[in-house]
PDB file of N, CA and C in Angstrom:
ATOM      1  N   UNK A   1      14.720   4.802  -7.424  1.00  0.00           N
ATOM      2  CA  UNK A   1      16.125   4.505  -7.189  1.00  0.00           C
ATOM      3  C   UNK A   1      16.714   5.473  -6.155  1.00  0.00           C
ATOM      4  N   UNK A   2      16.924   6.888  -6.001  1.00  0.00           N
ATOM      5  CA  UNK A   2      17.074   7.758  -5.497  1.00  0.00           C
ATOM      6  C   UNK A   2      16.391   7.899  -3.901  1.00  0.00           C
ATOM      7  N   UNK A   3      15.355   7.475  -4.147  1.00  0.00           N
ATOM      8  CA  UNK A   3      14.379   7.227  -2.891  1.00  0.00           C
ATOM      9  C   UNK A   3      14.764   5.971  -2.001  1.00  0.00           C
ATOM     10  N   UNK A   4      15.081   4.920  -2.409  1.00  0.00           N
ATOM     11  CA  UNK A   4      15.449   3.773  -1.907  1.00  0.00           C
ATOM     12  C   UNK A   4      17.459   4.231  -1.527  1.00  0.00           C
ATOM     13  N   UNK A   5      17.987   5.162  -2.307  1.00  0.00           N
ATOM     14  CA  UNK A   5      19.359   5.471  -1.665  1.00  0.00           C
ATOM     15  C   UNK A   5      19.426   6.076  -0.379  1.00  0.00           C
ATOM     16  N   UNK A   6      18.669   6.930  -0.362  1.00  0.00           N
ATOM     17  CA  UNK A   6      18.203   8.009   0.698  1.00  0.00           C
ATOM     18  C   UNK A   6      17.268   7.228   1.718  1.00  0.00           C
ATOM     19  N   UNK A   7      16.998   6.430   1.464  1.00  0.00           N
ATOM     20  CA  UNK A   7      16.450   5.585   2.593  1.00  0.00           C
ATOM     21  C   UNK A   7      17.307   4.687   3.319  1.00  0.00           C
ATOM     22  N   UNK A   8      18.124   4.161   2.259  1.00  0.00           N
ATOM     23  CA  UNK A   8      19.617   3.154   3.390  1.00  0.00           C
ATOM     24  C   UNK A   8      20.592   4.452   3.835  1.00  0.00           C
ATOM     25  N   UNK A   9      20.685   5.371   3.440  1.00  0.00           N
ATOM     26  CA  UNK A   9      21.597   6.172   3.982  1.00  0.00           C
ATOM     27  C   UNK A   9      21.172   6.538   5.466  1.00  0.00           C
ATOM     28  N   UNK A  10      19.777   6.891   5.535  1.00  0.00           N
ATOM     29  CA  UNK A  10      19.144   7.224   6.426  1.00  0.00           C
ATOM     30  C   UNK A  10      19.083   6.071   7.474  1.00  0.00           C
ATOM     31  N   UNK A  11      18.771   4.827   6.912  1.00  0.00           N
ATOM     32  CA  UNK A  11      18.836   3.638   7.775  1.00  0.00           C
ATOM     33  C   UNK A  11      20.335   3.844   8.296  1.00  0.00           C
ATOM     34  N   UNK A  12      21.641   3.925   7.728  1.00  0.00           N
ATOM     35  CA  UNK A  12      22.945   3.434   8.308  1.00  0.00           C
ATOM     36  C   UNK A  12      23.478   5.024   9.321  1.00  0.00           C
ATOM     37  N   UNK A  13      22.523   6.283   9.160  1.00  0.00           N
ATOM     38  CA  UNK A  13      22.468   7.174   9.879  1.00  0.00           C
ATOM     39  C   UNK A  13      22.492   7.108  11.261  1.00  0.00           C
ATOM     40  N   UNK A  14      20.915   6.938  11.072  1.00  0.00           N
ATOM     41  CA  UNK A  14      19.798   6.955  12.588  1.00  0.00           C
ATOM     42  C   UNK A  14      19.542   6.000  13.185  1.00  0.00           C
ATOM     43  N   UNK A  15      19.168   6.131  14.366  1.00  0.00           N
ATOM     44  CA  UNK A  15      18.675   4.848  15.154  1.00  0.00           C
ATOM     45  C   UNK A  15      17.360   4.345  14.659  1.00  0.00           C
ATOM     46  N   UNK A  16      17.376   2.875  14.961  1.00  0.00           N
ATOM     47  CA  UNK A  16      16.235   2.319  14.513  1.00  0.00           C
ATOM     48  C   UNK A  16      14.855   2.741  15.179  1.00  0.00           C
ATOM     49  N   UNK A  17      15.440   3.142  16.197  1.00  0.00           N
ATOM     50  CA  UNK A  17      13.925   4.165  16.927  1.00  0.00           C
ATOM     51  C   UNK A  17      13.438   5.389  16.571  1.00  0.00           C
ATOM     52  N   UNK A  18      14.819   5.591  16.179  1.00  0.00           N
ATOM     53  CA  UNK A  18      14.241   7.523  15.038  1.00  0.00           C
ATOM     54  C   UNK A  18      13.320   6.760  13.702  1.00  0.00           C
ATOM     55  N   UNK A  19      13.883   5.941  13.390  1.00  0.00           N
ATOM     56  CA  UNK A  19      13.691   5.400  12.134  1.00  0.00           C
ATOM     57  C   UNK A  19      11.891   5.070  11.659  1.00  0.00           C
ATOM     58  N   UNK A  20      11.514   4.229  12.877  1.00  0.00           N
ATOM     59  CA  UNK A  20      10.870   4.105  12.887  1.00  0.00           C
ATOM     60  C   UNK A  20       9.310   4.834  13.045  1.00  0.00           C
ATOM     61  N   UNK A  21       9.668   6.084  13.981  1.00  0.00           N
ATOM     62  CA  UNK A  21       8.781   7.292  13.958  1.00  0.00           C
ATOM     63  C   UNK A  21       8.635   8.282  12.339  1.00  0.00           C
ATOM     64  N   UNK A  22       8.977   7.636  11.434  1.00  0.00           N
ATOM     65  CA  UNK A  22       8.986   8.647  10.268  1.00  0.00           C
ATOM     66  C   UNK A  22       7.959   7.769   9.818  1.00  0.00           C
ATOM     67  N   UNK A  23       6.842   8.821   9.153  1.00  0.00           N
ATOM     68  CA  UNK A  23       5.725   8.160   8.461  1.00  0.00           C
ATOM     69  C   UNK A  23       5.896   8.000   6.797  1.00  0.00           C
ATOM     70  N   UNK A  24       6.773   8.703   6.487  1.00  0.00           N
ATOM     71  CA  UNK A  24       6.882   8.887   5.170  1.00  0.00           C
ATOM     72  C   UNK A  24       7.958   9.338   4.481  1.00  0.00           C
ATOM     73  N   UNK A  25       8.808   8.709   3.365  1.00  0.00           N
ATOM     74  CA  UNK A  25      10.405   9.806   2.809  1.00  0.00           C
ATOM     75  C   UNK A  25       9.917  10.620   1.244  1.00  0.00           C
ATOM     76  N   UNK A  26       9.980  11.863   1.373  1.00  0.00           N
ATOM     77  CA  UNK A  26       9.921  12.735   0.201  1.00  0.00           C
ATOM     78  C   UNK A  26      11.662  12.834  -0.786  1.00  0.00           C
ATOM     79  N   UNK A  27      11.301  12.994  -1.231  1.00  0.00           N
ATOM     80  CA  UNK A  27      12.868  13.219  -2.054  1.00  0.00           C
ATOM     81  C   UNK A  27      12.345  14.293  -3.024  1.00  0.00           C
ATOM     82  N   UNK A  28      13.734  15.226  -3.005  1.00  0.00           N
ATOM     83  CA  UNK A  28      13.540  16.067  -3.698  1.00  0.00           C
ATOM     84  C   UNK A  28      14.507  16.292  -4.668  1.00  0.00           C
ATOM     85  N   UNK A  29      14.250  16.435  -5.518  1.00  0.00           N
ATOM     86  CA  UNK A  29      15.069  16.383  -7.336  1.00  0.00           C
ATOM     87  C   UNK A  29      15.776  18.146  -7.049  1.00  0.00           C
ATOM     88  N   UNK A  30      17.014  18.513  -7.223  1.00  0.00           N
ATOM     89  CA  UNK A  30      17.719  19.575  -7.214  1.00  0.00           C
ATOM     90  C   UNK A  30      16.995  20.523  -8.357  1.00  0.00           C
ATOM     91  N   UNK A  31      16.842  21.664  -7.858  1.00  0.00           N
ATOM     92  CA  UNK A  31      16.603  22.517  -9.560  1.00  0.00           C
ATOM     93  C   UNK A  31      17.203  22.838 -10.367  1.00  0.00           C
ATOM     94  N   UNK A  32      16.848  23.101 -11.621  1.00  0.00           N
ATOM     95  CA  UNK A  32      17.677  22.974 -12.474  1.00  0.00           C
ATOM     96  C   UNK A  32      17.591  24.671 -13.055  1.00  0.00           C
ATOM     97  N   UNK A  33      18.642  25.268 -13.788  1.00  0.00           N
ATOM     98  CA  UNK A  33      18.242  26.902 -13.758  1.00  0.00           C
ATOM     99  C   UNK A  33      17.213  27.527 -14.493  1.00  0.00           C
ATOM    100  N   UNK A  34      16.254  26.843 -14.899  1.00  0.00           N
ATOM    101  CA  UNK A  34      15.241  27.317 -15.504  1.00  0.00           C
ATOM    102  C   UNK A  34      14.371  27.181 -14.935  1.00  0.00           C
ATOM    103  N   UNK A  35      14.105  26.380 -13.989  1.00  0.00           N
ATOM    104  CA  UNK A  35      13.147  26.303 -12.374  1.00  0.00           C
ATOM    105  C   UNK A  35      13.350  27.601 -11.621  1.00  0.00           C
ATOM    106  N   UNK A  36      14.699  27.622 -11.437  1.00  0.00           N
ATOM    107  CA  UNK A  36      15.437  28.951 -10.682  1.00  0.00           C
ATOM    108  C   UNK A  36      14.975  30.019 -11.009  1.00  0.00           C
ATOM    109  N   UNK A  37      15.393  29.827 -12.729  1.00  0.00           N
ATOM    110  CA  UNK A  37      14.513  31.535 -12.778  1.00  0.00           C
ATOM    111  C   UNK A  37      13.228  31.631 -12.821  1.00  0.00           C
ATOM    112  N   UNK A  38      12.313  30.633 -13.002  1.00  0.00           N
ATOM    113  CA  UNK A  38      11.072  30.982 -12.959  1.00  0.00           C
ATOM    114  C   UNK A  38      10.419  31.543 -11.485  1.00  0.00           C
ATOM    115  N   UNK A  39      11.581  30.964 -10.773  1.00  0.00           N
ATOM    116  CA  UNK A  39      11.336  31.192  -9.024  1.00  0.00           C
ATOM    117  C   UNK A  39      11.150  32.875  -8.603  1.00  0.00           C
ATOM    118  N   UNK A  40      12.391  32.785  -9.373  1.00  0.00           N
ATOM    119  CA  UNK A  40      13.250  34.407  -9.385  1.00  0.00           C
ATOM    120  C   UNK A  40      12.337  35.807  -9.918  1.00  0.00           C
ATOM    121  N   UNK A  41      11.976  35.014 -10.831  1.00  0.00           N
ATOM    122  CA  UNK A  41      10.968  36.026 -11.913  1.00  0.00           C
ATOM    123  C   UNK A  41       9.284  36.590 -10.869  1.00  0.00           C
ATOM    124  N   UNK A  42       8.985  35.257 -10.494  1.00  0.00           N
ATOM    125  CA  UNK A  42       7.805  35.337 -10.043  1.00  0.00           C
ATOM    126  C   UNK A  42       8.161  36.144  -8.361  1.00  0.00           C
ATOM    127  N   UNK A  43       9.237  35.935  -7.624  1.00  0.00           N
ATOM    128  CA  UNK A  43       9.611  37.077  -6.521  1.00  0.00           C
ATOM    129  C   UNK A  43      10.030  38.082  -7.423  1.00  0.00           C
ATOM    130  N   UNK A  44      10.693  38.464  -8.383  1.00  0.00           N
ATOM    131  CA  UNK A  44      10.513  39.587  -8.494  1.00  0.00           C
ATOM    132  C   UNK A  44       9.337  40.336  -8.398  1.00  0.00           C
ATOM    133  N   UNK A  45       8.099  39.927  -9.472  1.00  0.00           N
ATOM    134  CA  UNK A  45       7.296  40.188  -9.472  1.00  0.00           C
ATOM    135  C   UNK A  45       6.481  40.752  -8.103  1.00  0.00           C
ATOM    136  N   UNK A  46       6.797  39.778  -6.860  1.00  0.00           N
ATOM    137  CA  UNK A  46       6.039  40.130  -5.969  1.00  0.00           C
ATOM    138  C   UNK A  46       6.798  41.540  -5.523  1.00  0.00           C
ATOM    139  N   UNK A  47       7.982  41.531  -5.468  1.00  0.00           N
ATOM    140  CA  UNK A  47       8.827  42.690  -4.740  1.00  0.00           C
ATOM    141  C   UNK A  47       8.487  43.644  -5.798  1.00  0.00           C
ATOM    142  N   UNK A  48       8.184  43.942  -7.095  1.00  0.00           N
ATOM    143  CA  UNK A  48       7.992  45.119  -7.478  1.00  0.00           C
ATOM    144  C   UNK A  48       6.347  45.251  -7.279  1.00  0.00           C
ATOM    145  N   UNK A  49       5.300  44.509  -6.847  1.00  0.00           N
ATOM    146  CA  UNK A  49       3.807  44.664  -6.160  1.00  0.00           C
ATOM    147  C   UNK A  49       4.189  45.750  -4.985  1.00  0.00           C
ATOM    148  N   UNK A  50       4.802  44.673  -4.225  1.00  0.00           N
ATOM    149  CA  UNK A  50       5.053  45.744  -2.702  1.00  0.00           C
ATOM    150  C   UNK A  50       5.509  46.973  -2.733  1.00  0.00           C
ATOM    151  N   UNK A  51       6.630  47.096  -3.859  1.00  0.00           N
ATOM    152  CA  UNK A  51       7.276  48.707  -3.701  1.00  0.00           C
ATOM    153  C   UNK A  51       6.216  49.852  -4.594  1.00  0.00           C
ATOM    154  N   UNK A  52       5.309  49.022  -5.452  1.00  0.00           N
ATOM    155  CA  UNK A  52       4.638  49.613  -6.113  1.00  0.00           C
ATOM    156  C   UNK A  52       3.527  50.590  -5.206  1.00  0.00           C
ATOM    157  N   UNK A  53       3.169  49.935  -3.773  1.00  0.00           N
ATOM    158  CA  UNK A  53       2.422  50.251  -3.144  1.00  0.00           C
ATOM    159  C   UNK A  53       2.781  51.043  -2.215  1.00  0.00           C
ATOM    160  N   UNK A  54       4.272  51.125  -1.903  1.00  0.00           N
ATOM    161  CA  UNK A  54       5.161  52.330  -1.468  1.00  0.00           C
ATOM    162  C   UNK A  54       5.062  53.298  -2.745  1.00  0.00           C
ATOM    163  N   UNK A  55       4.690  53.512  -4.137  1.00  0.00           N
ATOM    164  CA  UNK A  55       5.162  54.668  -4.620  1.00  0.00           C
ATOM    165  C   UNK A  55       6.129  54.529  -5.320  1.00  0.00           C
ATOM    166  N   UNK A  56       6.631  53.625  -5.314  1.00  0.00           N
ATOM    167  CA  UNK A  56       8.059  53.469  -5.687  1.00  0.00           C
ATOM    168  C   UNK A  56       8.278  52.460  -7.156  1.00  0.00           C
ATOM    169  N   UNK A  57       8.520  52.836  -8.200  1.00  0.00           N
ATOM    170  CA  UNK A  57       8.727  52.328  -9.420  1.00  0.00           C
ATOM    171  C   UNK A  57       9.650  51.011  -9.505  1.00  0.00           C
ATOM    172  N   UNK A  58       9.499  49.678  -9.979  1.00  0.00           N
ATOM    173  CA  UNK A  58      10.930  49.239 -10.306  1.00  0.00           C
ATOM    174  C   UNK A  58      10.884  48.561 -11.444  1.00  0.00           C
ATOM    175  N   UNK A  59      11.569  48.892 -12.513  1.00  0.00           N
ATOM    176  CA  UNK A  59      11.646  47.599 -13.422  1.00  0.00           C
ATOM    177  C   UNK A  59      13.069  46.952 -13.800  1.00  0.00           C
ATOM    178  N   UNK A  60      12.504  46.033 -14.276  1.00  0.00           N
ATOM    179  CA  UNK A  60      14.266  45.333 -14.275  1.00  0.00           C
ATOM    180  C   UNK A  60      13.698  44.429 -15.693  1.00  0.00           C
ATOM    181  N   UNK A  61      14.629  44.014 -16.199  1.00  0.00           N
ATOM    182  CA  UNK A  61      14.935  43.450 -17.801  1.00  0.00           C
ATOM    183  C   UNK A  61      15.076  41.861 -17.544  1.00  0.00           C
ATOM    184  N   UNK A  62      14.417  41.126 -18.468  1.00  0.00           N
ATOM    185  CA  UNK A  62      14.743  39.832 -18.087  1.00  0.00           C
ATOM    186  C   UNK A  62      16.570  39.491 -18.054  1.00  0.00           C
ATOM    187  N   UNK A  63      17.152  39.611 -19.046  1.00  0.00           N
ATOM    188  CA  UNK A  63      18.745  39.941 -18.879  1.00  0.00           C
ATOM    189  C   UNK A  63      18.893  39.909 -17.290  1.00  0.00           C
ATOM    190  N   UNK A  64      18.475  41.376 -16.427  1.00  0.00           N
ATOM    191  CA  UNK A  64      19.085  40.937 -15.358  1.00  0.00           C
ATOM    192  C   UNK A  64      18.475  39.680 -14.321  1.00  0.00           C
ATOM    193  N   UNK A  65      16.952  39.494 -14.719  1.00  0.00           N
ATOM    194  CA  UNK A  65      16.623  38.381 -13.713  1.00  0.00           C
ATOM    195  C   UNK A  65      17.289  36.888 -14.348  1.00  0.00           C
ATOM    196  N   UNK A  66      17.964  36.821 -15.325  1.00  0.00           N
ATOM    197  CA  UNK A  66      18.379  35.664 -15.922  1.00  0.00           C
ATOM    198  C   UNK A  66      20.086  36.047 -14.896  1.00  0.00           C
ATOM    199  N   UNK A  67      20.644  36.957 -15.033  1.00  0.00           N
ATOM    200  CA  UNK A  67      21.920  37.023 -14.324  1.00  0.00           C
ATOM    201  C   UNK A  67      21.331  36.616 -13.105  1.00  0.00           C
ATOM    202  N   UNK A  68      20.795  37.312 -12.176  1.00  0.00           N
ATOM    203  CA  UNK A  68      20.552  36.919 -10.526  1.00  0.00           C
ATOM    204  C   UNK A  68      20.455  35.504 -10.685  1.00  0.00           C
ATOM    205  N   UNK A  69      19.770  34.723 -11.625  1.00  0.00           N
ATOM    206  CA  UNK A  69      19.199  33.288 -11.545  1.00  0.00           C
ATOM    207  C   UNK A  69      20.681  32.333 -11.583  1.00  0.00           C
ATOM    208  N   UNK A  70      21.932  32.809 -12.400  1.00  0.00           N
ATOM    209  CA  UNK A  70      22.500  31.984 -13.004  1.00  0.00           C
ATOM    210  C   UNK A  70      23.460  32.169 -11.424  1.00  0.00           C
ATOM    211  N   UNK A  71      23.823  33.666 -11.064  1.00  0.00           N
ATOM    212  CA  UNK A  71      24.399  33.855  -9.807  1.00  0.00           C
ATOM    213  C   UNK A  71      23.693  33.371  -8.617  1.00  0.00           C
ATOM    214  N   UNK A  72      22.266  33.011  -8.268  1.00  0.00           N
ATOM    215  CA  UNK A  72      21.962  32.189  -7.283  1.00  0.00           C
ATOM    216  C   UNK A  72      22.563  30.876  -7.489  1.00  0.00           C
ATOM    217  N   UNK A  73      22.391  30.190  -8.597  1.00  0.00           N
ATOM    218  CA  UNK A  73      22.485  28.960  -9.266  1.00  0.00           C
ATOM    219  C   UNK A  73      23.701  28.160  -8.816  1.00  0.00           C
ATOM    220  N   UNK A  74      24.659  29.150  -9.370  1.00  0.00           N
ATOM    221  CA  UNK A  74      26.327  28.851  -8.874  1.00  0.00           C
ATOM    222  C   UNK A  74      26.346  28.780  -7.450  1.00  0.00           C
ATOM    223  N   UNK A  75      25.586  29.555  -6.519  1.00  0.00           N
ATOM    224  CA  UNK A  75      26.018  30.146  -4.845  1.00  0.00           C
ATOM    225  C   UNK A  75      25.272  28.527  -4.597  1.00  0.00           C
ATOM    226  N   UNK A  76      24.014  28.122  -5.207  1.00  0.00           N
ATOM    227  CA  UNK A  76      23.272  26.988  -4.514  1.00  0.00           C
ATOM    228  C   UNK A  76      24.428  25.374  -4.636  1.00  0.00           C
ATOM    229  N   UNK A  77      25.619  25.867  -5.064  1.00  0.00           N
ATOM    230  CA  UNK A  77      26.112  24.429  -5.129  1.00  0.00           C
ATOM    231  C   UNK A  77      27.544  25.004  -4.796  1.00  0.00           C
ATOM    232  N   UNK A  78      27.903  26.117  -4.538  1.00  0.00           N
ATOM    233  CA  UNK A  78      29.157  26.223  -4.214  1.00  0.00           C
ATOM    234  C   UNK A  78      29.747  26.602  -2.816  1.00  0.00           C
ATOM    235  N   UNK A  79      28.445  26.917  -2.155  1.00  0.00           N
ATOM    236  CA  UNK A  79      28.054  27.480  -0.452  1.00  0.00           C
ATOM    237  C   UNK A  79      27.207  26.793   0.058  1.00  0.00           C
ATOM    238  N   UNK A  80      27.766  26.574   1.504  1.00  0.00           N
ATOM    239  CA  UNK A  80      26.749  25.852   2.406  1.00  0.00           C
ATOM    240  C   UNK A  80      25.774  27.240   3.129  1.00  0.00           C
ATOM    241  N   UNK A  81      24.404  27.379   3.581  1.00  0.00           N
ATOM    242  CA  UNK A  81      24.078  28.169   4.411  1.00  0.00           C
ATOM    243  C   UNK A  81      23.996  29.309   3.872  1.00  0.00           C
ATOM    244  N   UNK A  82      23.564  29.325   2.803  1.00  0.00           N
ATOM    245  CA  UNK A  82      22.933  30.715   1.717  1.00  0.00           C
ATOM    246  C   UNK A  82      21.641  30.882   2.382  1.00  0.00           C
ATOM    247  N   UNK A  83      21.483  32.211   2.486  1.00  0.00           N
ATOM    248  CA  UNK A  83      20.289  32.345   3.223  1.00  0.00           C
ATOM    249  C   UNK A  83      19.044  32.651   1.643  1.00  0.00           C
ATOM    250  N   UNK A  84      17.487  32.278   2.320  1.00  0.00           N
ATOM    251  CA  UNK A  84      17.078  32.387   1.153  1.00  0.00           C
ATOM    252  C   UNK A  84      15.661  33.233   1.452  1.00  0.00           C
ATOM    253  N   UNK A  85      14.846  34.497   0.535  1.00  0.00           N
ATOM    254  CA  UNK A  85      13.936  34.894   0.385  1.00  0.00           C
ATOM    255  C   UNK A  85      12.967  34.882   0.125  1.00  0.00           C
ATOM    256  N   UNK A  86      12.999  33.567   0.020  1.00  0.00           N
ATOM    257  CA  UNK A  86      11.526  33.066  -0.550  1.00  0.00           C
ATOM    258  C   UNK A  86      10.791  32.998   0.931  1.00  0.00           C
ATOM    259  N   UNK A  87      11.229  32.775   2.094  1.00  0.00           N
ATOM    260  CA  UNK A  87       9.982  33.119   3.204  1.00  0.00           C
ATOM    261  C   UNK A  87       9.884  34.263   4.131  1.00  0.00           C
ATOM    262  N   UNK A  88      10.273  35.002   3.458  1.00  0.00           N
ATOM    263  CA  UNK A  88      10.631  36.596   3.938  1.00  0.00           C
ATOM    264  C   UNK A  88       9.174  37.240   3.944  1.00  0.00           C
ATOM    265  N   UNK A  89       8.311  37.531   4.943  1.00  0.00           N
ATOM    266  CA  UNK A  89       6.858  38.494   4.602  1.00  0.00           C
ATOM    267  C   UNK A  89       7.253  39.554   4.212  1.00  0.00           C
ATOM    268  N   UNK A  90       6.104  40.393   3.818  1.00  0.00           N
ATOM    269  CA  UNK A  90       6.079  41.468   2.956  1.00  0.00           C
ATOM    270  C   UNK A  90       6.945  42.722   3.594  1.00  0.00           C
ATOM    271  N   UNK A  91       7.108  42.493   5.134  1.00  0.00           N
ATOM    272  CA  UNK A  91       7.471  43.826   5.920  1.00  0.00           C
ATOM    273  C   UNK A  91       8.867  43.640   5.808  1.00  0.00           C
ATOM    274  N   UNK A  92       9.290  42.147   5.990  1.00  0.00           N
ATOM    275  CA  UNK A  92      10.884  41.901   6.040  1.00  0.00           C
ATOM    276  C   UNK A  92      11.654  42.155   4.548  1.00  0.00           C
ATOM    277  N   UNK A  93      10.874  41.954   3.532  1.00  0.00           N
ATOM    278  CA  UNK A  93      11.539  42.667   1.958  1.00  0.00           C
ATOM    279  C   UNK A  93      11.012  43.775   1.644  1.00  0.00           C
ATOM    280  N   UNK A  94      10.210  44.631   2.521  1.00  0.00           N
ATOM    281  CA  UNK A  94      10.655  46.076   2.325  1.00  0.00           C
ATOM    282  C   UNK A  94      11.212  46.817   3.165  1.00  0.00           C
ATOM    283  N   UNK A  95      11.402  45.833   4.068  1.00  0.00           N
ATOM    284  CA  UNK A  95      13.135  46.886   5.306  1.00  0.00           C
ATOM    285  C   UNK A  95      14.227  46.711   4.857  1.00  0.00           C
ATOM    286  N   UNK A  96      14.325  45.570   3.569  1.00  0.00           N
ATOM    287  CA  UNK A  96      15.633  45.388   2.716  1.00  0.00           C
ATOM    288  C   UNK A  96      16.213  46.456   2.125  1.00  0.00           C
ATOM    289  N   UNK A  97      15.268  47.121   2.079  1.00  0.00           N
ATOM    290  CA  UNK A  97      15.163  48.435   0.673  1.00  0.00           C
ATOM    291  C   UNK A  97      15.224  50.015   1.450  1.00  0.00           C
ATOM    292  N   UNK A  98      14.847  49.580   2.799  1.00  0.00           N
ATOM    293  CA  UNK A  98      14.784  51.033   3.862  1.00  0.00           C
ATOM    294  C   UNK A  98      16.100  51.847   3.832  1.00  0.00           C
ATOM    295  N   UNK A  99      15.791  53.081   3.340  1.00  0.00           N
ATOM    296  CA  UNK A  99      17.162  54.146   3.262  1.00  0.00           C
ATOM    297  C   UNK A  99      17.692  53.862   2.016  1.00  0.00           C
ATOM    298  N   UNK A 100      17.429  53.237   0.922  1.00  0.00           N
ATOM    299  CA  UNK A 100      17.814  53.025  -0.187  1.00  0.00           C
ATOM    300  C   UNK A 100      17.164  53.113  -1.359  1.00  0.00           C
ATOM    301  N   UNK A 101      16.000  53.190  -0.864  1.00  0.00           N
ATOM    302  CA  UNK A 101      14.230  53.221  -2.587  1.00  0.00           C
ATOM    303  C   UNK A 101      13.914  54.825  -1.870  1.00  0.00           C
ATOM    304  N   UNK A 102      13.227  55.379  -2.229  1.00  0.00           N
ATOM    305  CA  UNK A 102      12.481  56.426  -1.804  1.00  0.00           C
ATOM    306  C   UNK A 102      11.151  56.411  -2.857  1.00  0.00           C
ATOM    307  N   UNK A 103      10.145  57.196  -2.918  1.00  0.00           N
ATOM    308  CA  UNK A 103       8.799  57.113  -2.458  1.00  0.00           C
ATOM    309  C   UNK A 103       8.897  58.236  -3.661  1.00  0.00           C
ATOM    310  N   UNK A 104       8.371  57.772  -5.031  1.00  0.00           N
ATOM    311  CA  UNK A 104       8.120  58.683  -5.715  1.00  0.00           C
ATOM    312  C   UNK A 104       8.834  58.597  -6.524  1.00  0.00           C
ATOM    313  N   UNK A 105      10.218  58.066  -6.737  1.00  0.00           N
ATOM    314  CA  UNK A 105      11.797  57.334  -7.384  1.00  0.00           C
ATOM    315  C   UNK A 105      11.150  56.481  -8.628  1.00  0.00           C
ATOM    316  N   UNK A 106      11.904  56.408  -9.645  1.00  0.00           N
ATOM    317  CA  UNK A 106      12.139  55.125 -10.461  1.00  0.00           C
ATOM    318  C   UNK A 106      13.069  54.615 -10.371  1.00  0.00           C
ATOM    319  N   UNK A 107      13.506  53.100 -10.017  1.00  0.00           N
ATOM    320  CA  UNK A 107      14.565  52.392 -10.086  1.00  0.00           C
ATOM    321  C   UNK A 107      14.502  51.058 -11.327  1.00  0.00           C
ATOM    322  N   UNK A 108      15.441  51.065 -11.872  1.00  0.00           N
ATOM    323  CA  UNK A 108      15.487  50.368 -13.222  1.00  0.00           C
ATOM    324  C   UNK A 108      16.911  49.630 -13.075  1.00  0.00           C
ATOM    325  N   UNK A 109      16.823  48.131 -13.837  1.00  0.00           N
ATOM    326  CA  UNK A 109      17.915  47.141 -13.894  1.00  0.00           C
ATOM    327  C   UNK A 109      18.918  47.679 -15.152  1.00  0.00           C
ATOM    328  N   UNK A 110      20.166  47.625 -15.454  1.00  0.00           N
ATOM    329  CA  UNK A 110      20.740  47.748 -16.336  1.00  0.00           C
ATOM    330  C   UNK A 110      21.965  46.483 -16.139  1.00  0.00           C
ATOM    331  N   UNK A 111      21.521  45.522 -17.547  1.00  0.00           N
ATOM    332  CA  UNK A 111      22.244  44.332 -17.575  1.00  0.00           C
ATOM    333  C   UNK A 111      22.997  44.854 -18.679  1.00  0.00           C
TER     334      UNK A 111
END
């Protein structure tokens, strides 16, 4: 049903010549916040790998990865043009942290 909406929308869009160069329509189902946090959980995970390998301690409490999840959650339907981290390489989420973690530190979440 959803697939066939998104396909006349697309038809009353584009030209029938764009139209026609598409091999295939995906549709994608919105997430729901328990998708979110599983998203959330598993980058955390990677970002405390990387800092781990700087030296650098982090733990955080599910409490707060359930807050970040519920505060992405809200931003994903209330803002256009949220920028997002999930394709950030390893060098670009640890210049996030440059002048702010240090090397030998424990940093810990308090929800």
């Amino acid at each position: 049903m959803m697939k066939q909406q998104a396909l006349e929308l697309a038809r009353q869009t584009f030209k029938p010549e764009f139209m026609k160069r598409i091999d295939e329509y995906i549709v994608f189902q919105p997430l729901d916040l328990t998708e979110l946090t599983k998203i959330l959980e598993f980058q955390m995970r990677r970002v405390k790998n990387l800092l781990e390998q700087k030296k650098i301690k982090l733990e955080y409490t599910k409490e707060a990865v359930d807050l970040l999840a519920q505060l992405g959650f809200a931003k994903q339907w209330g803002k256009a043009g949220e920028e997002s981290d999930s394709g950030d390489s390893e060098g670009d989420i640890l210049k996030k942290f440059e002048g702010r973690v240090h090397r030998g530190r424990h940093y810990s979440s308090r929800c």
